[in-house]
Protein backbone atom coordinates (compact mmCIF):
# COMPACT_ATOMS: atom_id res chain seq x y z
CA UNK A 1 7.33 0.64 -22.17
CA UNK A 2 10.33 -0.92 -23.09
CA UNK A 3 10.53 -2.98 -26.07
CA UNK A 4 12.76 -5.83 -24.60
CA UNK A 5 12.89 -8.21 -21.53
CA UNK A 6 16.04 -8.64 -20.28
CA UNK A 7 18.15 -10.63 -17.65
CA UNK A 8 22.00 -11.30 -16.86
CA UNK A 9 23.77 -13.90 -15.65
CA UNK A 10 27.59 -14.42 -14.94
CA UNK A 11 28.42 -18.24 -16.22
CA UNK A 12 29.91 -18.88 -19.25
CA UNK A 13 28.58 -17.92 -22.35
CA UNK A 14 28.10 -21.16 -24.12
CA UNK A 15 26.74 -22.33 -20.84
CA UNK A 16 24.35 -19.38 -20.79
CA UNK A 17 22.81 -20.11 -24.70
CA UNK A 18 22.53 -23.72 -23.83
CA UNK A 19 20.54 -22.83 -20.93
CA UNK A 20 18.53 -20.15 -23.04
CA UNK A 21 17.65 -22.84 -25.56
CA UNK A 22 16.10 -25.58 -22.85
CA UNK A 23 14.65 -22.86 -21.26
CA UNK A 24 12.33 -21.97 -24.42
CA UNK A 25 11.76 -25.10 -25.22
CA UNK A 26 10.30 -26.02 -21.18
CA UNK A 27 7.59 -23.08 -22.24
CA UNK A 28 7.07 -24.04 -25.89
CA UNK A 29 9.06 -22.45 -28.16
CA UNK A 30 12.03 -23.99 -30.36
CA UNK A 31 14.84 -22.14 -31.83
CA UNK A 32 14.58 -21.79 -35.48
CA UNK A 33 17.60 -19.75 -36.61
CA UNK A 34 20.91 -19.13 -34.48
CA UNK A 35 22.70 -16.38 -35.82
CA UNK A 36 26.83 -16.13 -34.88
CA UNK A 37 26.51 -12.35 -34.69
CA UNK A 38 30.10 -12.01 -33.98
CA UNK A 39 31.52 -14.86 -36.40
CA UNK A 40 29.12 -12.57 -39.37
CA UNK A 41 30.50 -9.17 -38.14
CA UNK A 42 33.81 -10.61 -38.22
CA UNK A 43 33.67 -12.46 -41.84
CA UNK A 44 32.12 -10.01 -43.65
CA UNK A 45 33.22 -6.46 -42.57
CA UNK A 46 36.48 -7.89 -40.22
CA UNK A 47 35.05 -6.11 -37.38
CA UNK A 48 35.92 -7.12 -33.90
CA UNK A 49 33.22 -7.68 -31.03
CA UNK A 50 32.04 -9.62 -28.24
CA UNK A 51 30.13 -12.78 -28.66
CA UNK A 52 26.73 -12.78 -30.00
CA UNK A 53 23.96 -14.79 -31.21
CA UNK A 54 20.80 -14.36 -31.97
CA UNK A 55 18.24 -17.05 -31.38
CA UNK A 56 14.73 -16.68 -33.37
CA UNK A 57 12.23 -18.46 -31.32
CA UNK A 58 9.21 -19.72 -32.37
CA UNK A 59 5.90 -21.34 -30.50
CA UNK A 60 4.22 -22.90 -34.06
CA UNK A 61 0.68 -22.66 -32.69
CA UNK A 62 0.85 -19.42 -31.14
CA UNK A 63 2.69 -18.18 -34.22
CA UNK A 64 -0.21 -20.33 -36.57
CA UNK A 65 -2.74 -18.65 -34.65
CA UNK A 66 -1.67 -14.96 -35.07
CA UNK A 67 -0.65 -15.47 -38.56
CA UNK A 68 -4.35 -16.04 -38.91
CA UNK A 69 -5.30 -12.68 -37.34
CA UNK A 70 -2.86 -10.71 -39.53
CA UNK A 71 -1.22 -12.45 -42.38
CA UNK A 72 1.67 -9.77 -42.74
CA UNK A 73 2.96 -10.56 -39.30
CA UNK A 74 5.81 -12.48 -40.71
CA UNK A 75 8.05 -9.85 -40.99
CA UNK A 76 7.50 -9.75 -36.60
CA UNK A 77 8.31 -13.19 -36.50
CA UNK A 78 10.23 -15.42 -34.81
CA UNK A 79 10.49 -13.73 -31.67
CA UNK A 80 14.21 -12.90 -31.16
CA UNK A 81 16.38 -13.69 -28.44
CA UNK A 82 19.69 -12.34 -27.79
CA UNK A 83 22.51 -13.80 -25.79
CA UNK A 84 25.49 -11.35 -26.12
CA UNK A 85 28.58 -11.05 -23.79
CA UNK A 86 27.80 -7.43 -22.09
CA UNK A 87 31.05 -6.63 -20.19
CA UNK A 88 32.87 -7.37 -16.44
CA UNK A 89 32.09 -10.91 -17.05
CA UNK A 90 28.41 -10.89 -17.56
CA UNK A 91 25.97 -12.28 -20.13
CA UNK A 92 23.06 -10.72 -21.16
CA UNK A 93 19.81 -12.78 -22.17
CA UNK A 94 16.87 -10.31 -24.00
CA UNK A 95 14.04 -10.74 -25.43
CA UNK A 96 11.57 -8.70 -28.05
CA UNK A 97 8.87 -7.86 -25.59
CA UNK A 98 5.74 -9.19 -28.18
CA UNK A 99 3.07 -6.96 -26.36
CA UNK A 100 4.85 -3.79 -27.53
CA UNK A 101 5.71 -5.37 -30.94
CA UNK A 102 2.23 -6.26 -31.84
CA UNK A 103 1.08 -3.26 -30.62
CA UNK A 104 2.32 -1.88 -33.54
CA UNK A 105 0.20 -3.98 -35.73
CA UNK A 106 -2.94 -1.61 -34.49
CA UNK A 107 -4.63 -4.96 -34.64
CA UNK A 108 -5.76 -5.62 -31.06
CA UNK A 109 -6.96 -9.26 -31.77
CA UNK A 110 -3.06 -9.84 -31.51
CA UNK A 111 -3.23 -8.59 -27.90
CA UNK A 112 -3.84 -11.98 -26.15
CA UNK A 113 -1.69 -14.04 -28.04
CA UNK A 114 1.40 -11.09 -27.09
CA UNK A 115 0.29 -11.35 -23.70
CA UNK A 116 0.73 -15.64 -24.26
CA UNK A 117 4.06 -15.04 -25.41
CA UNK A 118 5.64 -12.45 -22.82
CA UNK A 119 4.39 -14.63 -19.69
CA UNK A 120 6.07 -17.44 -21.75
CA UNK A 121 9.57 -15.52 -22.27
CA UNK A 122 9.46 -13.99 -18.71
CA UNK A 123 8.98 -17.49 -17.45
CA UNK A 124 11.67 -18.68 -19.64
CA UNK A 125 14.07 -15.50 -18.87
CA UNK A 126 13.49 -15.99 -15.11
CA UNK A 127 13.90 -19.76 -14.92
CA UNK A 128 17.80 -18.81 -16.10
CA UNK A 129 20.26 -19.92 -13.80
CA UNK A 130 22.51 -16.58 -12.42
């Protein structure tokens, strides 16, 4: 099992995270932190590299709800989203899958709420215009 869902697309890239970010939020989830990947590399080590951001998503209720089942899940949490330019023009869009993420909990109660979330990112991923 992989531990990421992933799609591409081949418009711009600030076209791509805007769509990313209305995308989420049509299935729930808002965007908590947006990391500048590429703007950080380049600041604080003066390394060179393609764009990339890093979106941490969050549904609050799902999130509330699991929280509730394990209280150390935190350090899963949000569910990160990647937009990064991946070469000949494309953009790549992946998410954490959150059914093999919580798996490593051991805690099964999580397993429904994981499920929840991965529909809701594959629905999110998919609605992504090419």
């Amino acid at each position: 099992m992989s531990y990421y869902l992933a799609r591409t697309s081949r418009r711009a890239f600030d076209a791509v995270v805007a769509d990313v970010i209305e995308q989420l939020k049509a299935v729930g989830f808002g965007v908590l932190t947006d990391i500048d990947v590429q703007a950080t590399m380049k600041a604080k080590i003066g390394a060179e590299m393609g764009r990339y951001r890093i979106l941490g998503a969050c549904n609050p209720k799902i999130a509330y709800e699991a929280l509730k089942l394990e209280d150390r899940l935190g350090v899963l949490l949000p569910c990160n989203v990647i937009v990064r330019e991946a070469g000949g023009g494309s953009v790549e869009v992946a998410s954490i899958d959150p059914v093999s993420q919580m798996e490593r909990t051991g805690n099964p109660a999580l397993a429904l709420a994981a499920e929840d979330v991965r529909r809701r990112l594959t629905q999110a991923l998919d609605a992504l215009a090419p």
